[in-house]
PDB file of N, CA and C in Angstrom:
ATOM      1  N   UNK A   1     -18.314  22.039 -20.578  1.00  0.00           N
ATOM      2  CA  UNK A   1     -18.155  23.457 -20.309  1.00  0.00           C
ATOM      3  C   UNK A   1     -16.682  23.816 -20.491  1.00  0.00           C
ATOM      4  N   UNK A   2     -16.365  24.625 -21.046  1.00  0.00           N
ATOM      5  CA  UNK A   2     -15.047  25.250 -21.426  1.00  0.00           C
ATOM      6  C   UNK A   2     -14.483  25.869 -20.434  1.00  0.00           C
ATOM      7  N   UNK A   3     -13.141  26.172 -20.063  1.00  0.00           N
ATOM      8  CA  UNK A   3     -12.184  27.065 -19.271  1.00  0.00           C
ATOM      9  C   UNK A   3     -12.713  28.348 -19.652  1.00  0.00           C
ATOM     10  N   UNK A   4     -12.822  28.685 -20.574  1.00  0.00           N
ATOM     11  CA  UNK A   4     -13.686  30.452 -20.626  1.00  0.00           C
ATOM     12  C   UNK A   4     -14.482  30.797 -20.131  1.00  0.00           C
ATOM     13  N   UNK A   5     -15.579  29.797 -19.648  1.00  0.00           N
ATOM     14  CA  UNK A   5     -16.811  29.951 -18.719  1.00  0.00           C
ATOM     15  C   UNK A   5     -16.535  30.157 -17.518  1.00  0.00           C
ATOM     16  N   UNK A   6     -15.682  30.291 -17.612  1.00  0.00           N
ATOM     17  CA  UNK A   6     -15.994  30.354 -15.925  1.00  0.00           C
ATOM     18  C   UNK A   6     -14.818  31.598 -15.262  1.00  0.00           C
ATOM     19  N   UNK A   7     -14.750  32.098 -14.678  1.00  0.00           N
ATOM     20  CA  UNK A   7     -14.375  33.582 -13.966  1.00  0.00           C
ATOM     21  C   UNK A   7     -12.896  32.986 -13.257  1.00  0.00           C
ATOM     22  N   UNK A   8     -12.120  33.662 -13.124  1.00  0.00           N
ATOM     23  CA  UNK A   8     -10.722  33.061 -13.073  1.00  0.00           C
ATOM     24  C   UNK A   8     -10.664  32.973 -11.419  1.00  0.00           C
ATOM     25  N   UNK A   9     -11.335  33.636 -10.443  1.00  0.00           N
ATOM     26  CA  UNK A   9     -11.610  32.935  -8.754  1.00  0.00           C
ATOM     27  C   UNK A   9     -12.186  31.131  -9.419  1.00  0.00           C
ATOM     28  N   UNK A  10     -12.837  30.918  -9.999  1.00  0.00           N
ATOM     29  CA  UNK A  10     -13.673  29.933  -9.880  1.00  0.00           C
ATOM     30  C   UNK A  10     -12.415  28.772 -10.012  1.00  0.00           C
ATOM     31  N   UNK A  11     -11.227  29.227 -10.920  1.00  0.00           N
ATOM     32  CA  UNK A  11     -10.114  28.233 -10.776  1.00  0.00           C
ATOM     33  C   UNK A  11      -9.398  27.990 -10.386  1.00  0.00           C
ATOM     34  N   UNK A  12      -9.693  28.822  -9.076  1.00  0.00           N
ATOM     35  CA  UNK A  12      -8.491  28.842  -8.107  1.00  0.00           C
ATOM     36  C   UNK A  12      -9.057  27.925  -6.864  1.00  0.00           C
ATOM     37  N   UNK A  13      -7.718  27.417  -6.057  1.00  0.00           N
ATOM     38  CA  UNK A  13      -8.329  26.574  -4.677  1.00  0.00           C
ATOM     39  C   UNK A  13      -8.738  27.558  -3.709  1.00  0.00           C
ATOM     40  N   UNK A  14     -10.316  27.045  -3.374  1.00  0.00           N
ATOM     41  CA  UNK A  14     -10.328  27.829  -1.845  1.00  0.00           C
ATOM     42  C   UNK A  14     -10.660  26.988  -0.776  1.00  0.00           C
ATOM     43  N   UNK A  15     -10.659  25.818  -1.048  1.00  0.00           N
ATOM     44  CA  UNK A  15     -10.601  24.683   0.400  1.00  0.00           C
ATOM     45  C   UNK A  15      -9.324  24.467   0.699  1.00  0.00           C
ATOM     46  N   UNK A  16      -7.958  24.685   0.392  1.00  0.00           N
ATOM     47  CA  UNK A  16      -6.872  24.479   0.841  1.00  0.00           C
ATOM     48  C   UNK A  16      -6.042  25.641   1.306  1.00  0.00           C
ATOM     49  N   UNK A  17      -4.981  25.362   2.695  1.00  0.00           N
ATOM     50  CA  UNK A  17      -4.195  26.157   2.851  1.00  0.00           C
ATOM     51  C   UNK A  17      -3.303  26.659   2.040  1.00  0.00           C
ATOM     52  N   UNK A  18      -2.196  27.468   2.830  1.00  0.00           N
ATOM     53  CA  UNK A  18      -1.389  28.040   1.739  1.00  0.00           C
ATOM     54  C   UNK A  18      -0.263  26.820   1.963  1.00  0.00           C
ATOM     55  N   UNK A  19      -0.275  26.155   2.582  1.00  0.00           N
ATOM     56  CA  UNK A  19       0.753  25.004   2.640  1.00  0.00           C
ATOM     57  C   UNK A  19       0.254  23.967   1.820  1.00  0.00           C
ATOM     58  N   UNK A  20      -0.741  23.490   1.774  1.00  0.00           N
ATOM     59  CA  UNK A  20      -1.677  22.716   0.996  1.00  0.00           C
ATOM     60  C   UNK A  20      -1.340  23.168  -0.725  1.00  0.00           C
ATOM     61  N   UNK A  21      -1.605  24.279  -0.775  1.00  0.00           N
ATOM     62  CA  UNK A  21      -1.148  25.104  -2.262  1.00  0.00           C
ATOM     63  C   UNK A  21       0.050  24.785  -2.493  1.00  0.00           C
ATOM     64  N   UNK A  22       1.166  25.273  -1.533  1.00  0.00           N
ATOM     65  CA  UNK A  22       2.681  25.088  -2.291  1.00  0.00           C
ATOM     66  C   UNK A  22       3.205  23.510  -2.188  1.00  0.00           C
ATOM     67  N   UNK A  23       2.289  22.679  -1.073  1.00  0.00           N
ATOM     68  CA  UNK A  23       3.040  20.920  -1.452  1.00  0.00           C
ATOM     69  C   UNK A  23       1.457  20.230  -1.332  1.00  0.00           C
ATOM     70  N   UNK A  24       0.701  20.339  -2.728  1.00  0.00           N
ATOM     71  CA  UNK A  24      -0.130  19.407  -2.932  1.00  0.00           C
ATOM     72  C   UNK A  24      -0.340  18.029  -2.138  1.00  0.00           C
ATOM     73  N   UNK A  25       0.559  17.436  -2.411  1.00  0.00           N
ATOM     74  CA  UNK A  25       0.647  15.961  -2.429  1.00  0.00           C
ATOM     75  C   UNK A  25       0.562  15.853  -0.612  1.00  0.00           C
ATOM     76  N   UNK A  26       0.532  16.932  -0.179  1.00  0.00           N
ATOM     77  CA  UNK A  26       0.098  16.562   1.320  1.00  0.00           C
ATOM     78  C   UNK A  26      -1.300  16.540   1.996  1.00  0.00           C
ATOM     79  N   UNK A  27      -1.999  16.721   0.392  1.00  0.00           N
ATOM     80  CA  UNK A  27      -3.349  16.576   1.050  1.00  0.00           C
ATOM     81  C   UNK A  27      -3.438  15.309   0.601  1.00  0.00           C
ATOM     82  N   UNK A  28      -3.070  14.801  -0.563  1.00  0.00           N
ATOM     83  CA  UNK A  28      -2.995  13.290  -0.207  1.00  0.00           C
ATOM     84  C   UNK A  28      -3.097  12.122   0.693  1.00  0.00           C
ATOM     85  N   UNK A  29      -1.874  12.723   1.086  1.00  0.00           N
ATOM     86  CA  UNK A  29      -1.218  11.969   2.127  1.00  0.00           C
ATOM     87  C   UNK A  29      -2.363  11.984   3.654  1.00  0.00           C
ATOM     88  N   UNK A  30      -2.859  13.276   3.308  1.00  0.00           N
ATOM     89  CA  UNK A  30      -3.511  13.297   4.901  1.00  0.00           C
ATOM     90  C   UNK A  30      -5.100  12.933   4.674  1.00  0.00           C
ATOM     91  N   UNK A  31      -5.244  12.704   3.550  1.00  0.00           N
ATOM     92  CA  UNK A  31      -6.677  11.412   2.810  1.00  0.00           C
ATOM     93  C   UNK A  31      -6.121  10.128   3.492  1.00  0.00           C
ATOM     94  N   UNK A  32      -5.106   9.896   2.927  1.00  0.00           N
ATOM     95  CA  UNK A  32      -5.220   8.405   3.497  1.00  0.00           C
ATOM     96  C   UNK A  32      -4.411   8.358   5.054  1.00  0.00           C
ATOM     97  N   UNK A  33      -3.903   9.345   5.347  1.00  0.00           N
ATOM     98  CA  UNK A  33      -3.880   9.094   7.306  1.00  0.00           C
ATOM     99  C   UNK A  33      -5.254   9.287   7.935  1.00  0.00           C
ATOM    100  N   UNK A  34      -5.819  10.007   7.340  1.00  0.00           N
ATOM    101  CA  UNK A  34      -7.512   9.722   7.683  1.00  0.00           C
ATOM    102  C   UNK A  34      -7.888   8.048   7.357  1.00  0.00           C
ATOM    103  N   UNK A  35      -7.931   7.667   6.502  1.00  0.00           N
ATOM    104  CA  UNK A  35      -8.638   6.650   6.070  1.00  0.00           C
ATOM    105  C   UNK A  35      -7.979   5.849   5.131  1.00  0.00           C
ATOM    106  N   UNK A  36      -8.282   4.375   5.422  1.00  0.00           N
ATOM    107  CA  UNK A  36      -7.678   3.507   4.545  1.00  0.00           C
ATOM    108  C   UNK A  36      -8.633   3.595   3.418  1.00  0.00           C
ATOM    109  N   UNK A  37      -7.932   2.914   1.968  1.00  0.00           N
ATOM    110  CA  UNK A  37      -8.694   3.009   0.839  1.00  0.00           C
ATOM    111  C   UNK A  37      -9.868   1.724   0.919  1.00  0.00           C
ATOM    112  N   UNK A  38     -10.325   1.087   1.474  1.00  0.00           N
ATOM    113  CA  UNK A  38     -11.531   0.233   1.514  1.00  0.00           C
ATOM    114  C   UNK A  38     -12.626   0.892   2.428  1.00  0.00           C
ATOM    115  N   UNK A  39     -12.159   1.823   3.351  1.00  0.00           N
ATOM    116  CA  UNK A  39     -13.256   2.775   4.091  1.00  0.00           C
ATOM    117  C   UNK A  39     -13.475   3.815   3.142  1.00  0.00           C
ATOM    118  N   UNK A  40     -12.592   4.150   2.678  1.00  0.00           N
ATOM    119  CA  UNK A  40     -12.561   5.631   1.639  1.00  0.00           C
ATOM    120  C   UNK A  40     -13.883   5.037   0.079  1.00  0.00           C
ATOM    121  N   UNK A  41     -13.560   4.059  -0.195  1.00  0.00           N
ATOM    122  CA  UNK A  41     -14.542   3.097  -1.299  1.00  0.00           C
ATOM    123  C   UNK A  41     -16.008   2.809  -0.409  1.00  0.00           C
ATOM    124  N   UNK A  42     -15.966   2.615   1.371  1.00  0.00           N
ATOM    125  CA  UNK A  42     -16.995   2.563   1.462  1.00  0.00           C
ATOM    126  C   UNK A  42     -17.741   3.800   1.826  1.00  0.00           C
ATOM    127  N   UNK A  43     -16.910   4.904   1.845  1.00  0.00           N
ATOM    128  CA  UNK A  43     -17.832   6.249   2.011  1.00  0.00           C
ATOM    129  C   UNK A  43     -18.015   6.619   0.928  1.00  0.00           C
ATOM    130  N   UNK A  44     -17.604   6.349  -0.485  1.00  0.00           N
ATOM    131  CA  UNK A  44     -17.967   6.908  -1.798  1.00  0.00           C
ATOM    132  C   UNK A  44     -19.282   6.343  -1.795  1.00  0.00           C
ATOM    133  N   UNK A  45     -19.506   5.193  -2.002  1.00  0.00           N
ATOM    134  CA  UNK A  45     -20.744   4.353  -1.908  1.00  0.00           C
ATOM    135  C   UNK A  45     -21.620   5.059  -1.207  1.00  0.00           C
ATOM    136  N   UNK A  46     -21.752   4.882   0.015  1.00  0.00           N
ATOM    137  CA  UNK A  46     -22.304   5.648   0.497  1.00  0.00           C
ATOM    138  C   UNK A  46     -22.735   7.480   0.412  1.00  0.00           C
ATOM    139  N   UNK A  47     -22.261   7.861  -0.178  1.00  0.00           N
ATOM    140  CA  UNK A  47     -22.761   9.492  -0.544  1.00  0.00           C
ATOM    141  C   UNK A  47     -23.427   9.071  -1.720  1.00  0.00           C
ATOM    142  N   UNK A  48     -22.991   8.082  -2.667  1.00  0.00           N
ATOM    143  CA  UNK A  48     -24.023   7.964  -3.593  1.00  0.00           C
ATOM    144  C   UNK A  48     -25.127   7.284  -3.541  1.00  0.00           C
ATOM    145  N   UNK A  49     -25.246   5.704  -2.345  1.00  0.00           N
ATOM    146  CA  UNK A  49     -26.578   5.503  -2.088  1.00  0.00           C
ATOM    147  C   UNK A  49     -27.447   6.741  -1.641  1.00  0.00           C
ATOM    148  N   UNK A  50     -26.977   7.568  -1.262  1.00  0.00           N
ATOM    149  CA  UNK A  50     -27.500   8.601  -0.259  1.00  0.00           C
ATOM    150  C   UNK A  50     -28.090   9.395  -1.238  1.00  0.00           C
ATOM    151  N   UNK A  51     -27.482  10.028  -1.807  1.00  0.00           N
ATOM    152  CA  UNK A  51     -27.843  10.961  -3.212  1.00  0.00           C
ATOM    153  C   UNK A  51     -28.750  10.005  -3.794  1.00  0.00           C
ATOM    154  N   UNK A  52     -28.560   9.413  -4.606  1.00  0.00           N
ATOM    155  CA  UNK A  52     -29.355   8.707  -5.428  1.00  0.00           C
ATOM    156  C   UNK A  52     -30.903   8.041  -4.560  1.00  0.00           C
ATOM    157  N   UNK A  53     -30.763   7.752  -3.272  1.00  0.00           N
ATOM    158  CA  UNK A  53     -32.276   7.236  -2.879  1.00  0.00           C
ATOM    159  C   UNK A  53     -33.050   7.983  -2.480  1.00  0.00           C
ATOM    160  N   UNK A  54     -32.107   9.437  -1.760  1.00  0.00           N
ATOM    161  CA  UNK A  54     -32.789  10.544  -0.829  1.00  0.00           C
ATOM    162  C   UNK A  54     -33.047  10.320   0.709  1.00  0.00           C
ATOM    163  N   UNK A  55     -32.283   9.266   0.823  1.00  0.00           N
ATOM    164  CA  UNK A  55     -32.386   8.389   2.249  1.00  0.00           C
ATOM    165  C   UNK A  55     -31.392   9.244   3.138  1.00  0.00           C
ATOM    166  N   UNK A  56     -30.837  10.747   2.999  1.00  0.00           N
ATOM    167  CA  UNK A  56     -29.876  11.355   3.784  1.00  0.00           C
ATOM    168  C   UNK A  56     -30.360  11.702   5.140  1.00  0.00           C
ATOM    169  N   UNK A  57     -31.642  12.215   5.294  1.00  0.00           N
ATOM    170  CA  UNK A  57     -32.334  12.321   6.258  1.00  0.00           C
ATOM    171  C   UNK A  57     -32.906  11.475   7.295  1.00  0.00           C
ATOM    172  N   UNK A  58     -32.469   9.778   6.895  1.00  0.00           N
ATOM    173  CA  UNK A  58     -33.070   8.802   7.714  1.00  0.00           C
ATOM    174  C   UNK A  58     -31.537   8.609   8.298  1.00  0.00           C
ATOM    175  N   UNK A  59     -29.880   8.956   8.280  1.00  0.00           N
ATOM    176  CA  UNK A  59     -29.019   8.652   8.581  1.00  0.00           C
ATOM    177  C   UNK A  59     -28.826   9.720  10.325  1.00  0.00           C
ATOM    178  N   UNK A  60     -28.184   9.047  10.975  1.00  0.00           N
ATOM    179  CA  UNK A  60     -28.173   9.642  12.161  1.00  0.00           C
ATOM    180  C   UNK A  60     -27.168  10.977  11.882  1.00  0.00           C
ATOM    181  N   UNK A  61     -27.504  11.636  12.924  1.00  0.00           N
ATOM    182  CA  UNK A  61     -26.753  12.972  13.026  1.00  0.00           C
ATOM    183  C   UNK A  61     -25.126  12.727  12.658  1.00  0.00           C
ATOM    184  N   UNK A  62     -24.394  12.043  13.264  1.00  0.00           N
ATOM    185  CA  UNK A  62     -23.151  11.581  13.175  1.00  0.00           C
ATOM    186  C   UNK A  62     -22.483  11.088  12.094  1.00  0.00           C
ATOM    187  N   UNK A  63     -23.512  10.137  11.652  1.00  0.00           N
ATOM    188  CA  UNK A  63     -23.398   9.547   9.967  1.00  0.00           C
ATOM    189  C   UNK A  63     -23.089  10.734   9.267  1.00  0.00           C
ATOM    190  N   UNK A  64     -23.907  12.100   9.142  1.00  0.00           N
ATOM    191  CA  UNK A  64     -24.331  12.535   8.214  1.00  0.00           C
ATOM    192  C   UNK A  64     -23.094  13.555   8.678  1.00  0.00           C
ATOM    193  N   UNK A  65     -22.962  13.969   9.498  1.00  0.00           N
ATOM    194  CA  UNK A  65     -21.897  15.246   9.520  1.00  0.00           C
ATOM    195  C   UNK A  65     -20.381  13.904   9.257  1.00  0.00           C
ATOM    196  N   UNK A  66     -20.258  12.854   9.546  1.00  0.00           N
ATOM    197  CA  UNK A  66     -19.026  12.057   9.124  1.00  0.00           C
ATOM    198  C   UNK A  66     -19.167  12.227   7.753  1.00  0.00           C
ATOM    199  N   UNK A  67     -19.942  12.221   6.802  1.00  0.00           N
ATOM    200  CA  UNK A  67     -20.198  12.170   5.178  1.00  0.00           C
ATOM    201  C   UNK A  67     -20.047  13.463   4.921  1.00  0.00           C
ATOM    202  N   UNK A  68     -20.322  14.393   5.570  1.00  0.00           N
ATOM    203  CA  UNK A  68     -19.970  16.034   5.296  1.00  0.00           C
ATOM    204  C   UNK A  68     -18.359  16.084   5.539  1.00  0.00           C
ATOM    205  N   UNK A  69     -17.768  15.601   6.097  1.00  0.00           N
ATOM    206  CA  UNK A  69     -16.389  15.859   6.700  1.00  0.00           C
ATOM    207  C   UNK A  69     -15.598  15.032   4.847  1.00  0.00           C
ATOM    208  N   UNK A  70     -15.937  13.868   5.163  1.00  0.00           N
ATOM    209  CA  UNK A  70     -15.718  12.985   4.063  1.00  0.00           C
ATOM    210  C   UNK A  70     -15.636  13.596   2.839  1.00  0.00           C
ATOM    211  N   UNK A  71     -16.786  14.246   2.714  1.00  0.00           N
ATOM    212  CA  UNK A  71     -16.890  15.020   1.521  1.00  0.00           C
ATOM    213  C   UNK A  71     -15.967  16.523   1.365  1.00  0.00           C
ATOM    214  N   UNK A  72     -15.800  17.017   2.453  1.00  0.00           N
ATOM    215  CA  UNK A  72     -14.879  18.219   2.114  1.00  0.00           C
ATOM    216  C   UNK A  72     -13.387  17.490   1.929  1.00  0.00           C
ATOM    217  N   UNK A  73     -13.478  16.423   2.572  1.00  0.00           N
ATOM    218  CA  UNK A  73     -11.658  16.001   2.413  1.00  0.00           C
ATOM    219  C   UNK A  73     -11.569  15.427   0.953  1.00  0.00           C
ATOM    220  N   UNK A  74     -12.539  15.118   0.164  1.00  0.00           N
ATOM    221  CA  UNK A  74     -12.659  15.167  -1.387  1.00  0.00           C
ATOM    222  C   UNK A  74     -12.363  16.203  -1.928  1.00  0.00           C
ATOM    223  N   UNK A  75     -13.187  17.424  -1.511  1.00  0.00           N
ATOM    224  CA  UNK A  75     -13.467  18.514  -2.227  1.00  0.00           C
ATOM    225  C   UNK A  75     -11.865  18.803  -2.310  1.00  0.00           C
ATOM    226  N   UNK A  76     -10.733  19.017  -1.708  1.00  0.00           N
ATOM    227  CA  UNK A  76      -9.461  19.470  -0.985  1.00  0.00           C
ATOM    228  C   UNK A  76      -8.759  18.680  -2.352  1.00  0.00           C
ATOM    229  N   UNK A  77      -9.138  17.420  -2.116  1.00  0.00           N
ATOM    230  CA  UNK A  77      -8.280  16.274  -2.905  1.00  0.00           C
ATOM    231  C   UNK A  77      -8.840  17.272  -4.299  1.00  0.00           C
ATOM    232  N   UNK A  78      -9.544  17.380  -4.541  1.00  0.00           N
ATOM    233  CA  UNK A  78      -9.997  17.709  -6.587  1.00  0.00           C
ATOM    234  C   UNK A  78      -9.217  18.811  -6.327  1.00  0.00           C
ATOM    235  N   UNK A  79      -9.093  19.698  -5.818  1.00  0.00           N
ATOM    236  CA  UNK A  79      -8.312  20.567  -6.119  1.00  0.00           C
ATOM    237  C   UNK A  79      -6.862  20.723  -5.569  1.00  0.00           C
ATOM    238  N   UNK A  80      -6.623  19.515  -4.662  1.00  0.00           N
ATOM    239  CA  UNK A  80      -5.015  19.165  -4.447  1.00  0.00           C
ATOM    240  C   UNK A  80      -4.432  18.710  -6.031  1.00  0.00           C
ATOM    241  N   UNK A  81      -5.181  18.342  -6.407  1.00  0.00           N
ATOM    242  CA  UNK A  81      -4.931  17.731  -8.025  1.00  0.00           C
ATOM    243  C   UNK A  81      -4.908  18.247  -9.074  1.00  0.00           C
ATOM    244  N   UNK A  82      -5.763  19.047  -8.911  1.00  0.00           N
ATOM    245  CA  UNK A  82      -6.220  20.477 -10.065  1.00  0.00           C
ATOM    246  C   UNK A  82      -4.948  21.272 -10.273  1.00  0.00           C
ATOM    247  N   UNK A  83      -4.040  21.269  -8.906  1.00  0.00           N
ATOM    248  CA  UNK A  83      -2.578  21.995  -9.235  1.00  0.00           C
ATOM    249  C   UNK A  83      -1.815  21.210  -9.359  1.00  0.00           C
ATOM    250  N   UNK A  84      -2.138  20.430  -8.874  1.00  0.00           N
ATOM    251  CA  UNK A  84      -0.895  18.935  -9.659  1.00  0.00           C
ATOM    252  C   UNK A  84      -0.984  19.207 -10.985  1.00  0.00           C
ATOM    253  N   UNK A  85      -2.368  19.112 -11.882  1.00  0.00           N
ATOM    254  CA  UNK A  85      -2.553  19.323 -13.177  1.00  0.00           C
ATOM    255  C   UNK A  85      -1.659  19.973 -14.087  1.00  0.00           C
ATOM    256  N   UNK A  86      -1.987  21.368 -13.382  1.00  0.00           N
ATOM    257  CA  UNK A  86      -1.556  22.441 -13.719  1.00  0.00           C
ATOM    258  C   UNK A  86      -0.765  22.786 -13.993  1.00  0.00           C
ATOM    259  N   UNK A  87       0.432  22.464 -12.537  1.00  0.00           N
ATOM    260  CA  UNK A  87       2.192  22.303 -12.904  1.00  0.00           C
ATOM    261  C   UNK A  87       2.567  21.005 -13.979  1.00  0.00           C
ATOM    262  N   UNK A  88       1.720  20.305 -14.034  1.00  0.00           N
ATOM    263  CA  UNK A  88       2.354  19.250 -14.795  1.00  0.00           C
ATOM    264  C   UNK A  88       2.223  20.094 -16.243  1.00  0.00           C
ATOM    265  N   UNK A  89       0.633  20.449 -16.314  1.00  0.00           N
ATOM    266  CA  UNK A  89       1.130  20.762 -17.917  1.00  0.00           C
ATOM    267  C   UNK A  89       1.895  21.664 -17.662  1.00  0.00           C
ATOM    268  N   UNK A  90       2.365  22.791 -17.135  1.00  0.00           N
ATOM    269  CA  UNK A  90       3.312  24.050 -17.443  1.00  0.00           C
ATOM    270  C   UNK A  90       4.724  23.610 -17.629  1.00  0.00           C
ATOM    271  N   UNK A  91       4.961  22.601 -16.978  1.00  0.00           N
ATOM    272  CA  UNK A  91       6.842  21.579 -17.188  1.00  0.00           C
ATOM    273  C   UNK A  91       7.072  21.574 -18.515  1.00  0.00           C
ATOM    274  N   UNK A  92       7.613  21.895 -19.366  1.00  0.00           N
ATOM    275  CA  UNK A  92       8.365  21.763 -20.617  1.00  0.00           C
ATOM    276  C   UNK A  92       8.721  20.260 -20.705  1.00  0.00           C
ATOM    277  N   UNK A  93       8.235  19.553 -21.666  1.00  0.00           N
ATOM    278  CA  UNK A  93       8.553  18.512 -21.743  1.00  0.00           C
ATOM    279  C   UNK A  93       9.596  18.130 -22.401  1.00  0.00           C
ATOM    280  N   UNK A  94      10.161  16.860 -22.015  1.00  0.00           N
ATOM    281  CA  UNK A  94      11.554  16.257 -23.143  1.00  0.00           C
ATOM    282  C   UNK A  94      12.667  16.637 -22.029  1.00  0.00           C
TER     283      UNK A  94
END
């Protein structure tokens, strides 16, 4: 799907603050003060056993809102990055 498709809200962040917006790299940072990267590898796994078997509904209440939480602190990260992107390409290179 092309950058033209899509409506110019759609490319903008709306899971992050306005502090989040002007220093990216602090949602980073607050991914991994949440979580080390071998828990973070075992909750990926997990949203995809989950997805893929349909087994979301046999996980306890707690599980499942921890995998919802999990998952918005992703959602934050793609678009903590998306402006990383962004400024990177706009830098004049050389």
């Amino acid at each position: 799907m092309s950058l033209r498709d899509y409506s110019p809200f759609e490319l903008e962040p709306r899971k992050l603050s306005k502090e989040e917006i002007e220093n990216p790299y602090e949602v980073i940072h607050n991914l991994f003060d949440f979580a080390e990267l071998p828990f973070i590898r075992e909750q990926l796994w997990e949203l995809l056993k989950l997805t893929i078997s349909g087994s979301y509904h046999k996980q306890s209440r707690s599980d499942r809102a921890n995998l919802l939480f999990f998952y918005e602190k992703l959602e934050t990260l793609v678009e903590a990055a998306h402006i990383i992107h962004q400024r990177t390409k706009k830098r004049p290179s050389g």
